[in-house]
N, C-alpha and C. Protein backbone atom coordinates (compact mmCIF):
# COMPACT_ATOMS: atom_id res chain seq x y z
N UNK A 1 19.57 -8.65 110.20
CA UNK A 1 19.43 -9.57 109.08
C UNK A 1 20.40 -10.73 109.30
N UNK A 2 20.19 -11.95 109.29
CA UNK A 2 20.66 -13.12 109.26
C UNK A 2 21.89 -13.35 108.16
N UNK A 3 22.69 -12.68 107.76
CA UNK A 3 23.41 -13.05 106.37
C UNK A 3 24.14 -14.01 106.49
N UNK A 4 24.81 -14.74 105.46
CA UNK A 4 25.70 -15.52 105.92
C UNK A 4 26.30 -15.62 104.54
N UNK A 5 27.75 -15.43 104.34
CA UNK A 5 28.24 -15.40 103.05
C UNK A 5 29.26 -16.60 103.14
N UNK A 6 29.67 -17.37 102.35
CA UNK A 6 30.40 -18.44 101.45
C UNK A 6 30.67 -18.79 100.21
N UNK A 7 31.69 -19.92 100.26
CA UNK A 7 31.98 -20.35 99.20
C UNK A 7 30.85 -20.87 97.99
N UNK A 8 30.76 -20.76 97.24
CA UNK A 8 29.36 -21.74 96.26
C UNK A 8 30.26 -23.40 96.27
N UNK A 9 28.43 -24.25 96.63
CA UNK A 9 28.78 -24.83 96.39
C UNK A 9 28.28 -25.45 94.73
N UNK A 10 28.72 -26.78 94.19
CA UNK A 10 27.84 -27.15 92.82
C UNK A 10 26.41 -27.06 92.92
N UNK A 11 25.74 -27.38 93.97
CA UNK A 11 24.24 -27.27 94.39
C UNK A 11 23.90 -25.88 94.14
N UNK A 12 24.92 -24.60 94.58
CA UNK A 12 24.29 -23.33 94.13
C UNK A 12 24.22 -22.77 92.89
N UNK A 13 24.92 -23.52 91.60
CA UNK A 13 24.94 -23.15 90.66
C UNK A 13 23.14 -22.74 89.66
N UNK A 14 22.30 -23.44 90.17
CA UNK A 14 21.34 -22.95 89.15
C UNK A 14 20.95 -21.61 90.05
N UNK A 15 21.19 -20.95 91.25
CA UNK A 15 21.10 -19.87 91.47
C UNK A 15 21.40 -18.83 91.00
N UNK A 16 23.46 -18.85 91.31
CA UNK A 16 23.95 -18.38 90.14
C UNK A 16 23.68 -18.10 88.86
N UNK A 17 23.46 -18.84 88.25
CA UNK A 17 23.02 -18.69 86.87
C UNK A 17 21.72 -17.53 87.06
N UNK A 18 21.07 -18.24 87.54
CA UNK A 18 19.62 -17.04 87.87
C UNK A 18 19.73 -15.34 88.11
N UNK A 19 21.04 -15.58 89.12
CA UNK A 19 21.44 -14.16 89.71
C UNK A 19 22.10 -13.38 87.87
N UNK A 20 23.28 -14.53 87.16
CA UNK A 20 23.56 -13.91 86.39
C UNK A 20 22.68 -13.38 85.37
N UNK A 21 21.60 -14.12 85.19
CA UNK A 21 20.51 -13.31 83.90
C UNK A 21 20.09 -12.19 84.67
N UNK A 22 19.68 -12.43 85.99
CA UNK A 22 19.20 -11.01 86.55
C UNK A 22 19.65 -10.15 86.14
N UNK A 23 21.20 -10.27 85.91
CA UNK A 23 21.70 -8.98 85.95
C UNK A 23 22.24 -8.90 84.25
N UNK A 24 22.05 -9.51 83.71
CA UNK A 24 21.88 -9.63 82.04
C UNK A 24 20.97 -8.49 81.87
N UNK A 25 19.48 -9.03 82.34
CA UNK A 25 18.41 -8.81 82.19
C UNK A 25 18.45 -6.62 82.79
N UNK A 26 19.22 -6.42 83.94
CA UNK A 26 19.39 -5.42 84.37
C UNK A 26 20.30 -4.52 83.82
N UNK A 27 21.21 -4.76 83.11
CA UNK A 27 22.24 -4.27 82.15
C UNK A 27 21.77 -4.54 80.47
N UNK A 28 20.22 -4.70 80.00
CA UNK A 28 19.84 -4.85 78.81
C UNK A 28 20.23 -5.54 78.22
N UNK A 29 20.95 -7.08 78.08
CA UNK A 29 21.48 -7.48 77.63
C UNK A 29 21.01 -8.78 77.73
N UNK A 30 20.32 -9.17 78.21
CA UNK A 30 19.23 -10.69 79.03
C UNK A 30 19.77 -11.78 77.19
N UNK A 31 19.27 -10.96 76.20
CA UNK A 31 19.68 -11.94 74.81
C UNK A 31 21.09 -12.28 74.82
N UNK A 32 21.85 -11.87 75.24
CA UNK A 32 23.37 -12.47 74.67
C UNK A 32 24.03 -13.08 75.87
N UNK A 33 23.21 -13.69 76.74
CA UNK A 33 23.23 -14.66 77.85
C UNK A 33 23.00 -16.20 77.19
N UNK A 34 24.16 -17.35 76.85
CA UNK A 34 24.17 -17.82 75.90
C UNK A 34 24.80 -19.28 76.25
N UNK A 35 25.43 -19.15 78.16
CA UNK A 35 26.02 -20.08 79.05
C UNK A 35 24.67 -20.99 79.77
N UNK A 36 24.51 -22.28 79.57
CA UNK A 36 23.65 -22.47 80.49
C UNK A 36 24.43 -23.14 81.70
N UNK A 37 22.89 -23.83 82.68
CA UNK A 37 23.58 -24.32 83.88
C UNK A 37 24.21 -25.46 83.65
N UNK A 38 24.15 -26.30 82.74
CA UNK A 38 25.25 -27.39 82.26
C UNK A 38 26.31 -26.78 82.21
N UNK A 39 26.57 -25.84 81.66
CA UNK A 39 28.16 -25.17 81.18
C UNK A 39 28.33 -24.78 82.33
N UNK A 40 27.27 -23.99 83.40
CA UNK A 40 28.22 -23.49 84.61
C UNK A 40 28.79 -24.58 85.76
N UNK A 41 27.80 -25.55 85.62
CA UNK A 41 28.41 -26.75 86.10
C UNK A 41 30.19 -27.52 85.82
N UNK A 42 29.71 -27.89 84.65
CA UNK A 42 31.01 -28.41 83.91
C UNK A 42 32.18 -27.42 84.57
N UNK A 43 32.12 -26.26 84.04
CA UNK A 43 33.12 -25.01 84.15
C UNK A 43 32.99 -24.93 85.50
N UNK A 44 32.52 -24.85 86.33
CA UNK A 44 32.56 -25.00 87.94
C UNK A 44 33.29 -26.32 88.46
N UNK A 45 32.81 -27.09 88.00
CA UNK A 45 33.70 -28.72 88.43
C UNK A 45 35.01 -28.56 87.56
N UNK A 46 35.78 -27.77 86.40
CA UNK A 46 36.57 -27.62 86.07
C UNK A 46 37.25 -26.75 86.86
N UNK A 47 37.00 -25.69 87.83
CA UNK A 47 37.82 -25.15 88.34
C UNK A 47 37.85 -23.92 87.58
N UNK A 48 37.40 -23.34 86.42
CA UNK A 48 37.37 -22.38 85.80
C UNK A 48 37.06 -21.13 86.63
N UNK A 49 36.42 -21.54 87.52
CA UNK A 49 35.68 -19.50 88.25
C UNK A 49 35.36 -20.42 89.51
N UNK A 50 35.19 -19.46 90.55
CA UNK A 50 34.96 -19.25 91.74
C UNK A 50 33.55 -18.57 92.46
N UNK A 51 33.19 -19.12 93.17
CA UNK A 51 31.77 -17.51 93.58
C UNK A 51 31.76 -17.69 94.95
N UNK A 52 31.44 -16.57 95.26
CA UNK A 52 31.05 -16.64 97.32
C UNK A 52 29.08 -15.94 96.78
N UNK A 53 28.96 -16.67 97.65
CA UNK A 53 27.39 -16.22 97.82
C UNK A 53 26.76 -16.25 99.02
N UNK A 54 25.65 -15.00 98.55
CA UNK A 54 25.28 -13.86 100.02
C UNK A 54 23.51 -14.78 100.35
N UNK A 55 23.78 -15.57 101.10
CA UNK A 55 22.53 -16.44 101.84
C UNK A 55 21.88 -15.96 102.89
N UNK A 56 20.49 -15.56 102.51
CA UNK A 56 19.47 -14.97 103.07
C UNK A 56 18.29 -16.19 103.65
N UNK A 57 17.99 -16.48 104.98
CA UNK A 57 17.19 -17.53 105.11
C UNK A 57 16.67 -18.71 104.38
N UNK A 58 18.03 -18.81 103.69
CA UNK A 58 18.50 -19.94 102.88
C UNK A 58 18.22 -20.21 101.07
N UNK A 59 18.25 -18.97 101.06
CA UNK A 59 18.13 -18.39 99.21
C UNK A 59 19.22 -17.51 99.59
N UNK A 60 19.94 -17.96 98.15
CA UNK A 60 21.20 -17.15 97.27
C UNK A 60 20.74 -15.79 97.11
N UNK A 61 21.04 -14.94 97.69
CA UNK A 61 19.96 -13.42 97.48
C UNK A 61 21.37 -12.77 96.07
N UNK A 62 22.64 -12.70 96.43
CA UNK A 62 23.54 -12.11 96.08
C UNK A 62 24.88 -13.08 95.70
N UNK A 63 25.83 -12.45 94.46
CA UNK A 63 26.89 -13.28 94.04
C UNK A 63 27.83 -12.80 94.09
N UNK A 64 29.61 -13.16 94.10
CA UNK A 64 30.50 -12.89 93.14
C UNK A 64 31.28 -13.67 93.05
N UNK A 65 30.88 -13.46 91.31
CA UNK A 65 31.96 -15.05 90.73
C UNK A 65 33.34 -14.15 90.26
N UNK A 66 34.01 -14.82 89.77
CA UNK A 66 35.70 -14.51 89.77
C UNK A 66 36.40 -16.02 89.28
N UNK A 67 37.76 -15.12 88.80
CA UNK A 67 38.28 -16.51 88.69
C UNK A 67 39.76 -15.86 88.21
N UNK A 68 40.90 -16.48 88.50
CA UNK A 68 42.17 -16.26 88.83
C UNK A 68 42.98 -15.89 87.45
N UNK A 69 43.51 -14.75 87.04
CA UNK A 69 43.91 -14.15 85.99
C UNK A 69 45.60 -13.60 86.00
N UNK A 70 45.95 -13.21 84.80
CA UNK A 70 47.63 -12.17 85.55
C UNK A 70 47.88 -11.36 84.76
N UNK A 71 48.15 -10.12 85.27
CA UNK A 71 48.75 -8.97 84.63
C UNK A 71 50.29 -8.85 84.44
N UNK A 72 50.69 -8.89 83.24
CA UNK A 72 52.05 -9.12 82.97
C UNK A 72 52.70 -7.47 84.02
N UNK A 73 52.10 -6.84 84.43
CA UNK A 73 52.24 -5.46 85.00
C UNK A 73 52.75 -5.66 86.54
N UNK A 74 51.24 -6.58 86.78
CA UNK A 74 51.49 -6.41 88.19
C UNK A 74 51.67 -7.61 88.59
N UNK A 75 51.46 -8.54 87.79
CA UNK A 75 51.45 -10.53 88.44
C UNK A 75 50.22 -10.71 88.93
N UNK A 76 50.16 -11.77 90.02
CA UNK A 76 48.99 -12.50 90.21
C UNK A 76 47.81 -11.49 90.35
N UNK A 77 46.31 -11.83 89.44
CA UNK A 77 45.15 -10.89 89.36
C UNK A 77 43.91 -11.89 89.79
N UNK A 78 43.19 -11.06 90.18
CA UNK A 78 42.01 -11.78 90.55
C UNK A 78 40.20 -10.73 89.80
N UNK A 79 40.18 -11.32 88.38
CA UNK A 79 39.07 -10.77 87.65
C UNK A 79 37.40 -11.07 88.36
N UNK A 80 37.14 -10.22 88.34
CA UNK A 80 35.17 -9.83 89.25
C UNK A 80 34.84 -10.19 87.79
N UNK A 81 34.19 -11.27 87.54
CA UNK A 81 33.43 -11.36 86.68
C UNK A 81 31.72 -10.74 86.15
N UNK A 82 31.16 -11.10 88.01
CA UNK A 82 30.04 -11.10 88.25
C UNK A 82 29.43 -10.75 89.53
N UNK A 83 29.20 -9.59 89.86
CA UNK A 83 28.41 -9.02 91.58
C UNK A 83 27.13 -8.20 91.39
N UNK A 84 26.32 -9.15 91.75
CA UNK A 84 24.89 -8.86 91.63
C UNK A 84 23.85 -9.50 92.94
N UNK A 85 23.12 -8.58 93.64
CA UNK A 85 22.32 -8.67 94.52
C UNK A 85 21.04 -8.78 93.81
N UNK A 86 20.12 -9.39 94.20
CA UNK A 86 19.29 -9.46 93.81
C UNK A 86 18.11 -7.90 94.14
N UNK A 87 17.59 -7.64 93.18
CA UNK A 87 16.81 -6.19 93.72
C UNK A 87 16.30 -5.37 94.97
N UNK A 88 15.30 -6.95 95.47
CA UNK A 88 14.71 -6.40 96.84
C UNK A 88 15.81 -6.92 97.88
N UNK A 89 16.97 -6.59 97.85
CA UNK A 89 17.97 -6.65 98.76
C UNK A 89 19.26 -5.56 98.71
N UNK A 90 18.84 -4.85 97.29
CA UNK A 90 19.71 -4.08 97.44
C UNK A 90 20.00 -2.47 98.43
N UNK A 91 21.06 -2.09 98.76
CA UNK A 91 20.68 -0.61 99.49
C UNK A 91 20.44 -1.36 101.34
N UNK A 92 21.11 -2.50 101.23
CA UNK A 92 20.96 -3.36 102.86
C UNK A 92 22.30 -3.29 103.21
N UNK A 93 23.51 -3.17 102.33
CA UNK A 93 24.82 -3.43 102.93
C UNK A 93 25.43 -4.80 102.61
N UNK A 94 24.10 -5.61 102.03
CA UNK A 94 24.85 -6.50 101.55
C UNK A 94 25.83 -6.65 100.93
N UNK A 95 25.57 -5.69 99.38
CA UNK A 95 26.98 -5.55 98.26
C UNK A 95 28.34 -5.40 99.31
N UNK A 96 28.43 -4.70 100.45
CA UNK A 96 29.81 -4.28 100.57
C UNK A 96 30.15 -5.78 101.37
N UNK A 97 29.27 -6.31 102.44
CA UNK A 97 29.59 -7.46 102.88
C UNK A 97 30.26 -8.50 102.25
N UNK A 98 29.77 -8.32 100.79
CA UNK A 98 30.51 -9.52 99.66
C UNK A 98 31.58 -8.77 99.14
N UNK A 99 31.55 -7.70 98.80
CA UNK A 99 32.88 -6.77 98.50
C UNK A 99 33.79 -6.89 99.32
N UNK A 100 33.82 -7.12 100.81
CA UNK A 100 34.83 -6.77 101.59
C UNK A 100 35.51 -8.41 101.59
N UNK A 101 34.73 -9.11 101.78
CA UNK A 101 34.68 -10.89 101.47
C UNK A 101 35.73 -11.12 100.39
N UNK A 102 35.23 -10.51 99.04
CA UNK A 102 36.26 -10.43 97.80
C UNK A 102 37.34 -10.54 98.51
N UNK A 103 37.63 -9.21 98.39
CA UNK A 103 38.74 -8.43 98.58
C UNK A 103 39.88 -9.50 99.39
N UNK A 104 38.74 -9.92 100.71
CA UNK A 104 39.62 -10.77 102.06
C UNK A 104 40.51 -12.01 101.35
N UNK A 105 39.46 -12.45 99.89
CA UNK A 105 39.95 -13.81 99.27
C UNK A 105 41.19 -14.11 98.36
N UNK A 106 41.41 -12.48 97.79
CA UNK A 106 41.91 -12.08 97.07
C UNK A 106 42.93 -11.38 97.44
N UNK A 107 43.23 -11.38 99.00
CA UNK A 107 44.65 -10.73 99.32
C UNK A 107 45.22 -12.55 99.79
N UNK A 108 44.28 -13.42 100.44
CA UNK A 108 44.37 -14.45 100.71
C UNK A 108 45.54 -15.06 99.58
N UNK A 109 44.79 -15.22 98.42
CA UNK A 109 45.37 -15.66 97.61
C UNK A 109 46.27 -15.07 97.19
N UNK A 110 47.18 -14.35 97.88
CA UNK A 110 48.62 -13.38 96.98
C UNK A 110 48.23 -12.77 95.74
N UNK A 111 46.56 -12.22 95.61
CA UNK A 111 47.04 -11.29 94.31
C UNK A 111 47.38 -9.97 94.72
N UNK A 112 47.96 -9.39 93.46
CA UNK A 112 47.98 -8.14 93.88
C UNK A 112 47.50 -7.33 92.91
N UNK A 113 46.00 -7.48 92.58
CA UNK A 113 45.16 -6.45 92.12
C UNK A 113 43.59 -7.47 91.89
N UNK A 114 42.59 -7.11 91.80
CA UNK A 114 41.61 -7.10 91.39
C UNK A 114 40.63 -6.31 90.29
N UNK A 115 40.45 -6.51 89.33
CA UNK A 115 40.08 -5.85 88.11
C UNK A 115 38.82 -6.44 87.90
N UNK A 116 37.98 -5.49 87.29
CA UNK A 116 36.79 -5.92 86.74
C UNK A 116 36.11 -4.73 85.86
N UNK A 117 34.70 -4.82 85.30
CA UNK A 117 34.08 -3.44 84.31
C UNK A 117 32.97 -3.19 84.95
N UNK A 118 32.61 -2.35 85.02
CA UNK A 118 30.95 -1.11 85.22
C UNK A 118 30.93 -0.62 83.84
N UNK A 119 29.77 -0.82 83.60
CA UNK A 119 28.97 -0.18 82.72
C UNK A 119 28.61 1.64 82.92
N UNK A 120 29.25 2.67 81.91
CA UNK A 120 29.27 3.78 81.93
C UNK A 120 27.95 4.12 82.79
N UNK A 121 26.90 3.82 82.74
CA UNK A 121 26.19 4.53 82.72
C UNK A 121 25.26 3.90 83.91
N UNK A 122 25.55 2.64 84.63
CA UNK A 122 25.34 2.31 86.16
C UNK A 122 26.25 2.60 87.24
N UNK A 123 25.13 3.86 87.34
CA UNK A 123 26.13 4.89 88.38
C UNK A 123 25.83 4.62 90.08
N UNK A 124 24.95 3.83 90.27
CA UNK A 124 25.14 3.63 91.84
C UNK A 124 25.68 2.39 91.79
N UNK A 125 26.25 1.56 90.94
CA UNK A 125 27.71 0.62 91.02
C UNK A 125 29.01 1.86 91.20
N UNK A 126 29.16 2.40 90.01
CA UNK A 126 30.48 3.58 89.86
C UNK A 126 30.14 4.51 91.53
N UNK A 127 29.46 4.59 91.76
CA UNK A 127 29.47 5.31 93.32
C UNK A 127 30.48 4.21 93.86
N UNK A 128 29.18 3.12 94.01
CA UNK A 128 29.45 1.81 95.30
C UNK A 128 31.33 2.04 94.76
N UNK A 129 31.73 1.59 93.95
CA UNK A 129 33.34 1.20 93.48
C UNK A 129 33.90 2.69 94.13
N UNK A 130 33.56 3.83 93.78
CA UNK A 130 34.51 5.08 94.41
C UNK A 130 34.31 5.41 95.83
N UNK A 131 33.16 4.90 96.55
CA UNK A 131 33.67 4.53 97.86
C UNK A 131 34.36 3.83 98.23
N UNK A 132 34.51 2.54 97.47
CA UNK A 132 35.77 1.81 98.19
C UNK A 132 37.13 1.79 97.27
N UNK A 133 37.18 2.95 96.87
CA UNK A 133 38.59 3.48 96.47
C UNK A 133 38.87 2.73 95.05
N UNK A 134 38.48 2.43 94.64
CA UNK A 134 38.59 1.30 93.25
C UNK A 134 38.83 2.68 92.25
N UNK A 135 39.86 2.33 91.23
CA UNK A 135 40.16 3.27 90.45
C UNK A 135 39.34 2.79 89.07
N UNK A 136 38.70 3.53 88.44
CA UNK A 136 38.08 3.58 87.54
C UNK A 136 38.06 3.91 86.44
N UNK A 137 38.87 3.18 85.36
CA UNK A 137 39.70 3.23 84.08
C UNK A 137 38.84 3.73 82.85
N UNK A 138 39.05 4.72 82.22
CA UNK A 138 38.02 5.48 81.50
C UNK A 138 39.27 5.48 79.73
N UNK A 139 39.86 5.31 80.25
CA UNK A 139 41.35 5.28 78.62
C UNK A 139 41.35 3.94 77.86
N UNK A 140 40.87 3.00 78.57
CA UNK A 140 41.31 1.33 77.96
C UNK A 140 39.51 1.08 77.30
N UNK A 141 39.89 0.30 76.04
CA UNK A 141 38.36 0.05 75.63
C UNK A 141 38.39 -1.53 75.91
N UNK A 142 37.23 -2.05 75.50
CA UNK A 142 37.12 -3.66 76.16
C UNK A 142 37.39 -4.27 74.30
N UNK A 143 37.79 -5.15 74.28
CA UNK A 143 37.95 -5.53 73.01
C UNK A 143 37.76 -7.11 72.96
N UNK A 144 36.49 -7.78 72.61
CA UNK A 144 36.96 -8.95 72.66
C UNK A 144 36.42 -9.81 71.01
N UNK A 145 36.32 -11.32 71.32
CA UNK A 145 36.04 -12.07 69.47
C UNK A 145 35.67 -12.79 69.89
N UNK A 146 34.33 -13.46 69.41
CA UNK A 146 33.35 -14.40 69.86
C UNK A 146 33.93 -15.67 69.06
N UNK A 147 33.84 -16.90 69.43
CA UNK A 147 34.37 -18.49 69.44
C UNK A 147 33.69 -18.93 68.75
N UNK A 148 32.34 -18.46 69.00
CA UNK A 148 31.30 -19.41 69.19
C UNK A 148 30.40 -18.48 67.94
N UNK A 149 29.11 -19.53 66.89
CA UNK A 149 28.68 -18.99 66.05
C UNK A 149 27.36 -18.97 66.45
């Protein structure tokens, strides 16, 4: 397979976006998808998040966005916002190709941790993560407050 993974550029953003409802849409949740590609734009030319994307004979097949965070614990963090392959690509090796990519960007950058959430009950993600040693926090709940009406 031809892969070729990189940085996103602004041109890949309506992909992105696409990849992210996919996976809205795959985690039941497709309604409370509420960012469009204007906002991912803007927020992309702001510097807000980051993505490397997994290019398949020149379609965005796969994502992960991120963007630079800190744990008063451990210091510099680097939050997985978003890693999603597109369906008929998954179970190729791609996911780990962009996983290992992460990881490479994210020691790059002096953090020293990477954090992100799985959904209880998508268990060939919770596999994919306990093969590559990722500890998997089951004590902390997610707590957040919407801005926006």
């Amino acid at each position: 397979m031809n892969l070729s993974i990189r940085q996103a550029t602004e041109q890949d953003i309506p992909a992105i976006h696409d990849l992210v409802v996919e996976l809205a849409v795959y985690e039941k949740a497709a309604d409370q998808v509420s960012a469009t590609v204007e906002d991912y734009v803007k927020d992309f030319s702001e510097n807000h998040f980051e993505c490397i994307v997994a290019v398949y004979e020149k379609e965005i097949i796969g994502i992960m966005l991120y963007y630079n965070t800190y744990s008063t614990w451990k210091g510099k963090m680097i939050y997985l916002e978003d890693f999603v392959i597109k369906e008929a690509y998954r179970h190729k090796g791609i996911g780990q190709q962009l996983f290992d990519e992460f990881l490479r960007i994210c020691k790059g950058k002096g953090a020293k941790m990477a954090k992100w959430q799985v959904l209880d009950w998508n268990i060939p993600a919770i596999r994919f993560y306990e093969k590559n040693k990722a500890l998997i926090e089951k004590n902390w709940w997610n707590v957040k407050v919407s801005l926006v009406k």
